[in-house]
C-alpha atoms as a PDB file:
ATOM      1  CA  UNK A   1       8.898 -14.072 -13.913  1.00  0.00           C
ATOM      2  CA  UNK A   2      10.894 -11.825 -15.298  1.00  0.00           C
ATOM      3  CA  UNK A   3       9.458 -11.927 -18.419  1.00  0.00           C
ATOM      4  CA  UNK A   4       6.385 -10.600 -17.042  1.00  0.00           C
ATOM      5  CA  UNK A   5       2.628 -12.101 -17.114  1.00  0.00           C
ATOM      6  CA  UNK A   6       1.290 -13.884 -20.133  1.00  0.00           C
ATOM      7  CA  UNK A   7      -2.504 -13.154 -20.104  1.00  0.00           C
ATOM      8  CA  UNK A   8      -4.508 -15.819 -22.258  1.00  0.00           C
ATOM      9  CA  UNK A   9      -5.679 -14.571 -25.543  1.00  0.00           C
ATOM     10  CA  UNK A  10      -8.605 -12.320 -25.216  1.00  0.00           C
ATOM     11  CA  UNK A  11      -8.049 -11.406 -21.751  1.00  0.00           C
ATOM     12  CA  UNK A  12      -8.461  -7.957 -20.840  1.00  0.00           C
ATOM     13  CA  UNK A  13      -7.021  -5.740 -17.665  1.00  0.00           C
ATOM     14  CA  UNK A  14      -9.327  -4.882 -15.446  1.00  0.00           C
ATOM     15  CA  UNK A  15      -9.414  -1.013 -14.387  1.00  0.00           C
ATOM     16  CA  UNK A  16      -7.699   0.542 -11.341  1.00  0.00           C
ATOM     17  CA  UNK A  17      -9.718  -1.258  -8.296  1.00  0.00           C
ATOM     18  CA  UNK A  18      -8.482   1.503  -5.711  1.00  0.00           C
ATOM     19  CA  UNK A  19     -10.839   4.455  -6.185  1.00  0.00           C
ATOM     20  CA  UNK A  20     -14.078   1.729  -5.790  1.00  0.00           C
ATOM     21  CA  UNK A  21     -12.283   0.603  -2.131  1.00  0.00           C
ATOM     22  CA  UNK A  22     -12.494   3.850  -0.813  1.00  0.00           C
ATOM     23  CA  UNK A  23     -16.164   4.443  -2.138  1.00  0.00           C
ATOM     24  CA  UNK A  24     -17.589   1.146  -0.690  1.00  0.00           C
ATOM     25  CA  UNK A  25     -15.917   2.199   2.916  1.00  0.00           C
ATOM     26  CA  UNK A  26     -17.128   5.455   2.507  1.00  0.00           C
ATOM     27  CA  UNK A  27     -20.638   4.346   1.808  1.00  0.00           C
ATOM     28  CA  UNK A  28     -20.345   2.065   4.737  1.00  0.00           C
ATOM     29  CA  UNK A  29     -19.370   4.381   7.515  1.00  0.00           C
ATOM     30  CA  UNK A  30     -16.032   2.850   7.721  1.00  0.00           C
ATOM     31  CA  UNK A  31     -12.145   4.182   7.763  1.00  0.00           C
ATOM     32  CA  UNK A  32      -9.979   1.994   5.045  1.00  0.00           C
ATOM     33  CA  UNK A  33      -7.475  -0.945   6.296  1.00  0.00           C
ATOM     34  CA  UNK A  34      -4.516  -0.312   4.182  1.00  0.00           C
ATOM     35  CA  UNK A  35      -2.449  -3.985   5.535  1.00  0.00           C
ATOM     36  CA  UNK A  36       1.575  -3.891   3.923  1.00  0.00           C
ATOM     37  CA  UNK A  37       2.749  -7.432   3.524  1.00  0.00           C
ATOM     38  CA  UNK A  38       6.441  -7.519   1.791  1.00  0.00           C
ATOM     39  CA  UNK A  39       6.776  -9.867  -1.394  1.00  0.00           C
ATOM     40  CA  UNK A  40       9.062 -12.455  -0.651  1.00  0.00           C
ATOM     41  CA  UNK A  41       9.010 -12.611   3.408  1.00  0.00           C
ATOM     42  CA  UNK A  42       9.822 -14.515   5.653  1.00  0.00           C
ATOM     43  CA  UNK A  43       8.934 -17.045   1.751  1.00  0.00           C
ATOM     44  CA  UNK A  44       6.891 -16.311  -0.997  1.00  0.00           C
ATOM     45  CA  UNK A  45       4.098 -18.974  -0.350  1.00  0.00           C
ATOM     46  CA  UNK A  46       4.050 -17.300   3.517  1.00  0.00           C
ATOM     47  CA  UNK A  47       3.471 -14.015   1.503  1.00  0.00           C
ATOM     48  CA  UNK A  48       1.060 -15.065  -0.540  1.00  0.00           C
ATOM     49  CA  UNK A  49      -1.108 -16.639   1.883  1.00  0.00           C
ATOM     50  CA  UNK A  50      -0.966 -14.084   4.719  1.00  0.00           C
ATOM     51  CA  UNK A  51      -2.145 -11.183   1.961  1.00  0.00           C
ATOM     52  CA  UNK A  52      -5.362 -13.855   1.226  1.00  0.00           C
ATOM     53  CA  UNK A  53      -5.711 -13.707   4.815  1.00  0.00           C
ATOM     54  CA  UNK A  54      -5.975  -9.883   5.005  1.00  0.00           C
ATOM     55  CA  UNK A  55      -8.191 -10.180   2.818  1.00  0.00           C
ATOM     56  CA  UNK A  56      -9.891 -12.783   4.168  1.00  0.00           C
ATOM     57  CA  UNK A  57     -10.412 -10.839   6.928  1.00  0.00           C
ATOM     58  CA  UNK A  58     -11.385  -7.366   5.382  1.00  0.00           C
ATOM     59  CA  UNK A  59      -8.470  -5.285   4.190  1.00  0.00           C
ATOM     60  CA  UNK A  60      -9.913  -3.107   1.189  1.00  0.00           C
ATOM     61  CA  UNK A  61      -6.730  -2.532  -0.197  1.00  0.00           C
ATOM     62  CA  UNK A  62      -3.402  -4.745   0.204  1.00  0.00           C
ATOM     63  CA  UNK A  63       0.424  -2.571  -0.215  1.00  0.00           C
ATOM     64  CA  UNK A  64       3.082  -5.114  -1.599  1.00  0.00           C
ATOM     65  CA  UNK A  65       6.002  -4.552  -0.470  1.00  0.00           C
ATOM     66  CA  UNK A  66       8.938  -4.746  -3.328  1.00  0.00           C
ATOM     67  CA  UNK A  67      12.407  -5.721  -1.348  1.00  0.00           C
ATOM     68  CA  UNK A  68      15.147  -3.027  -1.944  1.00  0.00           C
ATOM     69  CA  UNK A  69      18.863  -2.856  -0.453  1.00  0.00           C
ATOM     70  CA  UNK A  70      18.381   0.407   0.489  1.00  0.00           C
ATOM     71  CA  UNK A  71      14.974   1.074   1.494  1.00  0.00           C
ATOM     72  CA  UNK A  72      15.472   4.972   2.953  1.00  0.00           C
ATOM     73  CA  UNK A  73      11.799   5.476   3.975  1.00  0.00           C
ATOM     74  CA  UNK A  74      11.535   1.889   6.332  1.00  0.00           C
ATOM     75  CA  UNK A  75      12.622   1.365   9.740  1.00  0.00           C
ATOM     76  CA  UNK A  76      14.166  -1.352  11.297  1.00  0.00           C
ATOM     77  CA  UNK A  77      10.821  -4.074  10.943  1.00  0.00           C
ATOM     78  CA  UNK A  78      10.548  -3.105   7.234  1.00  0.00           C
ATOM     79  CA  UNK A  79      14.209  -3.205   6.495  1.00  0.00           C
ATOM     80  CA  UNK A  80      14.207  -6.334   8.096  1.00  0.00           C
ATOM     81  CA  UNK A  81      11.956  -7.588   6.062  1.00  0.00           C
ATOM     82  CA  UNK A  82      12.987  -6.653   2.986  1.00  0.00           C
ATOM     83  CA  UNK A  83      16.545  -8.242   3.634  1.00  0.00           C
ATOM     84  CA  UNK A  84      14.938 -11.142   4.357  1.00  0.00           C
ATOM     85  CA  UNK A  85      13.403 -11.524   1.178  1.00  0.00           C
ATOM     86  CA  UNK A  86      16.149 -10.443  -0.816  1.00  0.00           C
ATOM     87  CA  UNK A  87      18.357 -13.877   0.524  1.00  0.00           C
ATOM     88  CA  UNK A  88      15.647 -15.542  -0.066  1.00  0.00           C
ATOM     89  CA  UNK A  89      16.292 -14.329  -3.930  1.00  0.00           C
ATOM     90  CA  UNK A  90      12.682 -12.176  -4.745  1.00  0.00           C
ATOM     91  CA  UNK A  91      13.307  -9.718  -7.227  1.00  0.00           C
ATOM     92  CA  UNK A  92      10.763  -7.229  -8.786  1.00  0.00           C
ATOM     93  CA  UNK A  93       8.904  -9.977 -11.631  1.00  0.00           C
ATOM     94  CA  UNK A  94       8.201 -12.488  -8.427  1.00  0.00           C
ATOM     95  CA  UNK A  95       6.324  -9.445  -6.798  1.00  0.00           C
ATOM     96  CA  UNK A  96       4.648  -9.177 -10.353  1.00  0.00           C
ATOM     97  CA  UNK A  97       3.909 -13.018 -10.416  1.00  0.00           C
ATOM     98  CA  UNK A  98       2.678 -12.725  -6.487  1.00  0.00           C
ATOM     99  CA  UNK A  99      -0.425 -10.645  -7.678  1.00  0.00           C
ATOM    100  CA  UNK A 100      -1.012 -12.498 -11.067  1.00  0.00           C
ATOM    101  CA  UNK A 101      -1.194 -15.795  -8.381  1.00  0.00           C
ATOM    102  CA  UNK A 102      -3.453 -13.619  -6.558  1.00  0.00           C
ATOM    103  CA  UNK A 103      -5.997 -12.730  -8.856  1.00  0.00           C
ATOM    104  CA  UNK A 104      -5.974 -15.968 -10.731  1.00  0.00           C
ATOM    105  CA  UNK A 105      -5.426 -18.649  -8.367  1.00  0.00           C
ATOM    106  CA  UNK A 106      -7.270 -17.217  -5.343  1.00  0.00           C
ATOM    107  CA  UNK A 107      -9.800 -14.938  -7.151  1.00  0.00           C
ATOM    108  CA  UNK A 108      -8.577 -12.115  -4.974  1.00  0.00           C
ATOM    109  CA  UNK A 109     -10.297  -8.630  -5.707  1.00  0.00           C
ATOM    110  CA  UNK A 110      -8.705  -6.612  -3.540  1.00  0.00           C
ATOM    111  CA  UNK A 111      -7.046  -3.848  -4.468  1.00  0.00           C
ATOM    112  CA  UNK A 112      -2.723  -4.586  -4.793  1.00  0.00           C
ATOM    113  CA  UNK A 113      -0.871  -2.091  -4.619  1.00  0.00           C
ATOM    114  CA  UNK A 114       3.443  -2.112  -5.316  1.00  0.00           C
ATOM    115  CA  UNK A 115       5.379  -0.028  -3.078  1.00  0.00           C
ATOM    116  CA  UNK A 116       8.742  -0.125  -4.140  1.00  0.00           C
ATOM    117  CA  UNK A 117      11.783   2.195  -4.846  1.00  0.00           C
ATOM    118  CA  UNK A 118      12.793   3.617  -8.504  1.00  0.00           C
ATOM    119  CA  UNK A 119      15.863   2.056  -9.004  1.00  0.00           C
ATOM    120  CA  UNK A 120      14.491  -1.868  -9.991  1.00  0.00           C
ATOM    121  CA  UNK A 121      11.498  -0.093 -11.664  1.00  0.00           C
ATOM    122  CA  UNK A 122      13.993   1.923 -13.918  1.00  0.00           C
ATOM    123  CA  UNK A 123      16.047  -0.973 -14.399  1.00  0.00           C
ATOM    124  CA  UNK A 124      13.324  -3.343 -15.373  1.00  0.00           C
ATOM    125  CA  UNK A 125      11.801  -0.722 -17.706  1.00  0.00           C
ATOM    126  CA  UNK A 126       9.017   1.913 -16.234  1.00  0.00           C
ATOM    127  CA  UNK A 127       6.087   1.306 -19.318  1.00  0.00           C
ATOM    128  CA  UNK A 128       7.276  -2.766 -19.402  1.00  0.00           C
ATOM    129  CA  UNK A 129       7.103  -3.034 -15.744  1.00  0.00           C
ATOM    130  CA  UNK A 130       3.934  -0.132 -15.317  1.00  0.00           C
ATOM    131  CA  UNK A 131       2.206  -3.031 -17.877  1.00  0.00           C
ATOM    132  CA  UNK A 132       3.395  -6.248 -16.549  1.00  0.00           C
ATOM    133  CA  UNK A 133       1.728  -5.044 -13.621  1.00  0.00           C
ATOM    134  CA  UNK A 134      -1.364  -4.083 -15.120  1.00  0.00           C
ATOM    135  CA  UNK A 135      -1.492  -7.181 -16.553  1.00  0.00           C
ATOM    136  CA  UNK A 136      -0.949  -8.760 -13.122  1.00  0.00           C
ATOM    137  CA  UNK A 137      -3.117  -7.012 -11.626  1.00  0.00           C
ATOM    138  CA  UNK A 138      -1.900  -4.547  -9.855  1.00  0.00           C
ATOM    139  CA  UNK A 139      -3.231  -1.583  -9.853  1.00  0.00           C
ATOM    140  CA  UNK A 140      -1.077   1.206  -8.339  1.00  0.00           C
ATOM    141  CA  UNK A 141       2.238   2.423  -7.371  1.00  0.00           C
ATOM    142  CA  UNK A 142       4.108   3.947  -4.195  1.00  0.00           C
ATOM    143  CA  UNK A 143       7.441   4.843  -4.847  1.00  0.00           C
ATOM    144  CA  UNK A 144       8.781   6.675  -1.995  1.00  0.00           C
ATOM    145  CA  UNK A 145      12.558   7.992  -3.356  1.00  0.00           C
ATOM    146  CA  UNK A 146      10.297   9.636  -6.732  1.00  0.00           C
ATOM    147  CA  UNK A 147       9.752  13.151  -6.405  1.00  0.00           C
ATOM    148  CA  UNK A 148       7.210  14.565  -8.406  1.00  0.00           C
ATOM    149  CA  UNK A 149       9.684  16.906 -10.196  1.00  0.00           C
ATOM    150  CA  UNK A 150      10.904  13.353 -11.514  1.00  0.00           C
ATOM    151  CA  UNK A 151       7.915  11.913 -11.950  1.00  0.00           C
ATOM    152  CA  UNK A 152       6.603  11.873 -15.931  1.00  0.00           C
ATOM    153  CA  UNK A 153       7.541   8.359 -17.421  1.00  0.00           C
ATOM    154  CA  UNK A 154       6.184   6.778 -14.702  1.00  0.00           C
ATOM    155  CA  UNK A 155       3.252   9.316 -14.395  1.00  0.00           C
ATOM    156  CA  UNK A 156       2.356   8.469 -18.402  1.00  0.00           C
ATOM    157  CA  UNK A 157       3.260   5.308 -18.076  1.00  0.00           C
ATOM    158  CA  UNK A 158       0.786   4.763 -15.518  1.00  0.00           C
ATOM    159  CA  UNK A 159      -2.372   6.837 -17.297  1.00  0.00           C
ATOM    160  CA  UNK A 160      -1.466   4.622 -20.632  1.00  0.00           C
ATOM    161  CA  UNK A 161      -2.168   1.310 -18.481  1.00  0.00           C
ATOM    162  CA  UNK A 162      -5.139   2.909 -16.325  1.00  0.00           C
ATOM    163  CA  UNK A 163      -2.746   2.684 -12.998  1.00  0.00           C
ATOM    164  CA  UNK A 164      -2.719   4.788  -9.997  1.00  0.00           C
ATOM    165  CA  UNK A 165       0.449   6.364  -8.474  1.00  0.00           C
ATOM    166  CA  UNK A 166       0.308   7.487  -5.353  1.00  0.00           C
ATOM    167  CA  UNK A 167       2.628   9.650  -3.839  1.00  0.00           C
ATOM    168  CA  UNK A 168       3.392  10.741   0.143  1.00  0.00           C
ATOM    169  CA  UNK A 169       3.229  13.834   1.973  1.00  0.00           C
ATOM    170  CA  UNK A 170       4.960  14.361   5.451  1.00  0.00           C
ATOM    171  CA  UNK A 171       4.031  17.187   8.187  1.00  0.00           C
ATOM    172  CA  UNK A 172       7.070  18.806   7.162  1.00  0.00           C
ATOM    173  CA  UNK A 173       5.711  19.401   3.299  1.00  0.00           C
ATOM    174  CA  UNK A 174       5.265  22.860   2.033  1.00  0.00           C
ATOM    175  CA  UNK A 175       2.553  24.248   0.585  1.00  0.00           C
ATOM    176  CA  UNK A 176       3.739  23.791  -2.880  1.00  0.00           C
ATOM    177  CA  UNK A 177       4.650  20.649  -2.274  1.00  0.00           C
ATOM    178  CA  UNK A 178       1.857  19.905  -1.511  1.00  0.00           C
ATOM    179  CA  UNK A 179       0.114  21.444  -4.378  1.00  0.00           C
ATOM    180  CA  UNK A 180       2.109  19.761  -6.376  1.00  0.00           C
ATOM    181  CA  UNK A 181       1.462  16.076  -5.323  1.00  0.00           C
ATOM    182  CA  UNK A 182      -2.335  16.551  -5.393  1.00  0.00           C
ATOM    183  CA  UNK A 183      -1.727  17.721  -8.869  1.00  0.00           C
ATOM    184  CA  UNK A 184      -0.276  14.880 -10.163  1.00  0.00           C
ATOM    185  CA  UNK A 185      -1.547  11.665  -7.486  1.00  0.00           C
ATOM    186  CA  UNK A 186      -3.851  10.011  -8.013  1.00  0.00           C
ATOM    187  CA  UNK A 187      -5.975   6.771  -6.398  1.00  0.00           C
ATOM    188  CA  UNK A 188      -4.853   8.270  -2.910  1.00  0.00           C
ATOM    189  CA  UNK A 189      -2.754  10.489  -1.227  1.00  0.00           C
ATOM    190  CA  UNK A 190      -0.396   9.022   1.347  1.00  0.00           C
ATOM    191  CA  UNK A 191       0.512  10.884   4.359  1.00  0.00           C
ATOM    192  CA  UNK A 192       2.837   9.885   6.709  1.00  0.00           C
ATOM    193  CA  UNK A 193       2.011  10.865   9.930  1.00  0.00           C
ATOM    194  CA  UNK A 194       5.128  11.725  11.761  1.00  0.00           C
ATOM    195  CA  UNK A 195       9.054  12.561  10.737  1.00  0.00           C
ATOM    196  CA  UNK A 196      11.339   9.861  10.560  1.00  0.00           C
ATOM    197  CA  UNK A 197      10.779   6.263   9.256  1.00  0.00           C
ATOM    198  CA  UNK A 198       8.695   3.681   9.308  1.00  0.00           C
ATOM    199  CA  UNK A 199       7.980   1.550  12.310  1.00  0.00           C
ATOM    200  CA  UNK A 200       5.049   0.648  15.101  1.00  0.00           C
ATOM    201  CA  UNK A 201       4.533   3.627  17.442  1.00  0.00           C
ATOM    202  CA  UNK A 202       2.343   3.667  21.409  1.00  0.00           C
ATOM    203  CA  UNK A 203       0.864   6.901  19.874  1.00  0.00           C
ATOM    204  CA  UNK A 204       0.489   9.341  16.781  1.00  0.00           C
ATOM    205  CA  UNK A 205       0.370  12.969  16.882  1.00  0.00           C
ATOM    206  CA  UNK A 206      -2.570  15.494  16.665  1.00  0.00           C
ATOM    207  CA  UNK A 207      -2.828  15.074  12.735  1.00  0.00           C
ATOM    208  CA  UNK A 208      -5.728  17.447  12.143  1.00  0.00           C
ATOM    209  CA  UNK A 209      -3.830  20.345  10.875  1.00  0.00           C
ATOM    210  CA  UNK A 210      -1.515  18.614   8.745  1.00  0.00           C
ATOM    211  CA  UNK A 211      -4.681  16.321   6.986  1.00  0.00           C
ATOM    212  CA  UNK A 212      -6.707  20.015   7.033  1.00  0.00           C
ATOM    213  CA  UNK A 213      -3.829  21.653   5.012  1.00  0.00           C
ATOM    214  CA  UNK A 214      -3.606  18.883   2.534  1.00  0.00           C
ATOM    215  CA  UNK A 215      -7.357  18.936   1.918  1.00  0.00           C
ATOM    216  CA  UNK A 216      -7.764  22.059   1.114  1.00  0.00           C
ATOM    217  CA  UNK A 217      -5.558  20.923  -2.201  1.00  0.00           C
ATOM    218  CA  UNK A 218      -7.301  17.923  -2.931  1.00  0.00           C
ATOM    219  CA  UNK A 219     -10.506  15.475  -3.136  1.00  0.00           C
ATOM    220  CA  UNK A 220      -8.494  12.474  -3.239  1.00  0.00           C
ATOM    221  CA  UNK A 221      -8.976  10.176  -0.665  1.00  0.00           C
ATOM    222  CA  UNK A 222      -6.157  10.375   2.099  1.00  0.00           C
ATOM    223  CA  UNK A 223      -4.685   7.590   3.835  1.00  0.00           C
ATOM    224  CA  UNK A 224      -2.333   7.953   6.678  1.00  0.00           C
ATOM    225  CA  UNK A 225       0.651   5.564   7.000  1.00  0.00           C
ATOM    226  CA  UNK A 226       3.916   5.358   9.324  1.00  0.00           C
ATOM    227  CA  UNK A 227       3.486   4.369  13.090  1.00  0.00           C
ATOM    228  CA  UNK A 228      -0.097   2.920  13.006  1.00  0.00           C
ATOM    229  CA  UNK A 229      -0.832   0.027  15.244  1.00  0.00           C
ATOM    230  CA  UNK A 230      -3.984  -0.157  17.042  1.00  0.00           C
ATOM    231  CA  UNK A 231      -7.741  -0.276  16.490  1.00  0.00           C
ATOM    232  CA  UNK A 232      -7.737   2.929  18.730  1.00  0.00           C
ATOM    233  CA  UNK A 233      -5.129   4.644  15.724  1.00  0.00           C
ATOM    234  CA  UNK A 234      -7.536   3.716  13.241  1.00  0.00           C
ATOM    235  CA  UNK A 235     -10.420   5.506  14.856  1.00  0.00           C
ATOM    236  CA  UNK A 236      -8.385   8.739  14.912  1.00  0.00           C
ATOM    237  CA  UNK A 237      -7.539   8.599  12.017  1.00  0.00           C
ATOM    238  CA  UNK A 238     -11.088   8.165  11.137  1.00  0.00           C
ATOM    239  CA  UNK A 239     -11.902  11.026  12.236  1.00  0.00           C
ATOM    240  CA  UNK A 240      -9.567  13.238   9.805  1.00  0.00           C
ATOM    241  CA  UNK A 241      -8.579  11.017   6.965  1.00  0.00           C
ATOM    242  CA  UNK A 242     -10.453   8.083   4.037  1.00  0.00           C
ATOM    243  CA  UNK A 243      -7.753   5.074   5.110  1.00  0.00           C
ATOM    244  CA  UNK A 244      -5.191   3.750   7.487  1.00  0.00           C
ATOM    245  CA  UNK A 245      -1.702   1.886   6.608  1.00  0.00           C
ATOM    246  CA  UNK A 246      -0.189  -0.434   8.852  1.00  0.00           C
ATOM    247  CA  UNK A 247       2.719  -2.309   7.968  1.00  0.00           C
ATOM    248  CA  UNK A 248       5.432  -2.599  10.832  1.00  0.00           C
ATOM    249  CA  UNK A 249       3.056  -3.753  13.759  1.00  0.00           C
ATOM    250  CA  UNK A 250       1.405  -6.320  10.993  1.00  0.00           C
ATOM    251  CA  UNK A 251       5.159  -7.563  10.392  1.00  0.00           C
ATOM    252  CA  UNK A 252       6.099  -7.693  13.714  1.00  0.00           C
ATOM    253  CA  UNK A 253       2.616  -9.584  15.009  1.00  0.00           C
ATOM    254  CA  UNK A 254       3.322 -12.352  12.230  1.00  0.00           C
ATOM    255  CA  UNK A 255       6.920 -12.357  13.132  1.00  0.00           C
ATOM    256  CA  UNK A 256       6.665 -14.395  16.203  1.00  0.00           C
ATOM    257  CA  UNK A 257       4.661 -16.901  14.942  1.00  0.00           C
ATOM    258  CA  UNK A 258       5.434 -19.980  12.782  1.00  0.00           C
ATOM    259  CA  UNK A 259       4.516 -19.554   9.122  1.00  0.00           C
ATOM    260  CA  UNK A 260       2.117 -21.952   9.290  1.00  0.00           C
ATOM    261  CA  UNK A 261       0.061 -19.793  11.539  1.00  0.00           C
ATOM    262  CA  UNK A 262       0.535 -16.528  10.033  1.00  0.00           C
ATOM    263  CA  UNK A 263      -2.507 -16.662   7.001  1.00  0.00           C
ATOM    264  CA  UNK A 264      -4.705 -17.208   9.638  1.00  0.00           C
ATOM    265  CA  UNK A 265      -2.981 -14.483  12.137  1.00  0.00           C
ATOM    266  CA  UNK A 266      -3.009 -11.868   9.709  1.00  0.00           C
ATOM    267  CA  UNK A 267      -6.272 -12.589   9.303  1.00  0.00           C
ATOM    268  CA  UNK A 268      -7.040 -11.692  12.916  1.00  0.00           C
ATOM    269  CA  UNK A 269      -5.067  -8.740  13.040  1.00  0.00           C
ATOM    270  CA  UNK A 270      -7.189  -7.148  10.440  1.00  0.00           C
ATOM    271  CA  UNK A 271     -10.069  -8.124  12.000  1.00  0.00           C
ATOM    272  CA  UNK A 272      -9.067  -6.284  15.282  1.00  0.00           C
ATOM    273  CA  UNK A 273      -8.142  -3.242  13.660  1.00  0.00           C
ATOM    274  CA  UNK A 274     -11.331  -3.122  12.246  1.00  0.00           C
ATOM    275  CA  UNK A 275     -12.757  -2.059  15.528  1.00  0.00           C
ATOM    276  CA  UNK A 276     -11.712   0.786  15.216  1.00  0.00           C
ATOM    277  CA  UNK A 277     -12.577   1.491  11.823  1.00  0.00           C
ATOM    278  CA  UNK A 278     -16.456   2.197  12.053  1.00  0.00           C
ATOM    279  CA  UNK A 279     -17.080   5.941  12.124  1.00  0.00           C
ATOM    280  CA  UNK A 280     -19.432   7.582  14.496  1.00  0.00           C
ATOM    281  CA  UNK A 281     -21.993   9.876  13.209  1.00  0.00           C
ATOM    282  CA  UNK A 282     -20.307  13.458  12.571  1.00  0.00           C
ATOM    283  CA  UNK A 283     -17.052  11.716  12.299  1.00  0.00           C
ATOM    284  CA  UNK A 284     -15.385  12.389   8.595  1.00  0.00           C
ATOM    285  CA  UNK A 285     -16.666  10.542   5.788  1.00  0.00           C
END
């Protein structure tokens, strides 16, 4: 796939999908389910069938996990599974190809979004890949090793193809820091919730005065990521941010189950998480 996605003649790319996502859980009183499902593990047809499953069972927007040697920003579940896609030989066009599948075959309208690291993009060419991916249907970007100091090529790249990129914030960002991503995001914001890496957590920390600083830069929706695992997470975070990413717990949950029962797992998990995604009167949104 390398060669990235032939669209038949006439076709045209549809426009970035994420902004809508938020809106329609807005409208509906609810918190976002942000699921993370990495390309390639524990096999590509698993993959493929356990992200129809989330959104089978509700997830408004899907993050696709790119596999990368050195993945700085994962923890151990991540890691793990992007080694385990790597031996099993995915490389950045079969993540491209897993959303063109996606869209085509399963008439998926999810939002997809890619979060991978610079170094394949750059390799593979940032406006080839940026419209491969459009034309896969993709339609956004987390790249957690690109500062926005570094951040142009992709940036254009990305406005020339109608993509989002989205970019993360940590506790630990400074004001101009944080000035500077709400500048130049857009789609959503992602804020991890705690220092360190990625990974499932018992419980998250009191996150309103971190989400209140970033807000007062931006209208973009936020979505907080690193350490969610429960319904119970999702309803806090509810209360001060748009969305909720969950990736390790998600990983982990499928990870002790044969593949054959994972589409239908994942499915479930969603599901659950949901409960705690309704928004009580008062609550933000």
């Amino acid at each position: 796939m390398t060669q990235g996605v032939e669209l038949p003649a006439g076709a045209t790319v549809a426009p970035s999908r994420i902004g809508g996502a938020f809106d329609r859980a807005r409208q509906a009183g609810r918190t976002a389910l942000i699921p993370f499902i990495t390309a390639g593990y524990p096999s590509l047809a698993t993959s493929e069938a356990n992200i129809l499953g989330l959104s089978l069972g509700g997830a408004d927007i899907v993050e696709i996990g790119m596999a990368f040697s050195d993945p700085l920003a994962d923890g151990a579940t991540v890691q793990r599974s992007s080694q385990g896609a790597l031996a099993n030989g995915i490389r950045p066009g079969d993540s491209l190809e897993l959303a063109h599948r996606l869209r085509t075959v399963h008439g998926v309208e999810t939002p997809l979004v890619l979060m991978g690291y610079y170094n394949p993009i750059y390799h593979y060419g940032v406006d080839r890949f940026t419209r491969d991916a459009a034309e896969a249907g993709v339609d956004g970007f987390i790249v957690p090793d690109l500062p926005t100091e570094e951040s142009d090529e992709l940036r254009a790249a990305c406005q020339v193809n109608d993509r989002d990129l989205i970019f993360l914030l940590a506790p630990t960002s400074t004001d101009a820091r944080i000035a500077s991503v709400a500048e130049r995001a857009s789609g959503f914001i992602y804020c991890v919730s705690l220092r360190g890496v990625t990974g499932a957590r018992a419980a998250l920390p009191d996150l309103a005065p971190y989400l209140g600083r970033v807000r007062e830069h931006t209208a973009l929706p936020l979505a907080v990521g690193f350490g969610v695992s429960t319904a119970e997470h999702v309803r806090r975070i509810g209360q001060v941010a748009d969305g909720a990413i969950v990736a390790s717990a998600l990983i982990d949950r499928l990870d002790t189950l044969p593949e054959r029962d994972q589409p239908l797992a994942a499915e479930a998990f969603i599901k659950g998480l949901a409960e705690g995604a309704t928004r009580s009167q008062g609550e933000r949104g």
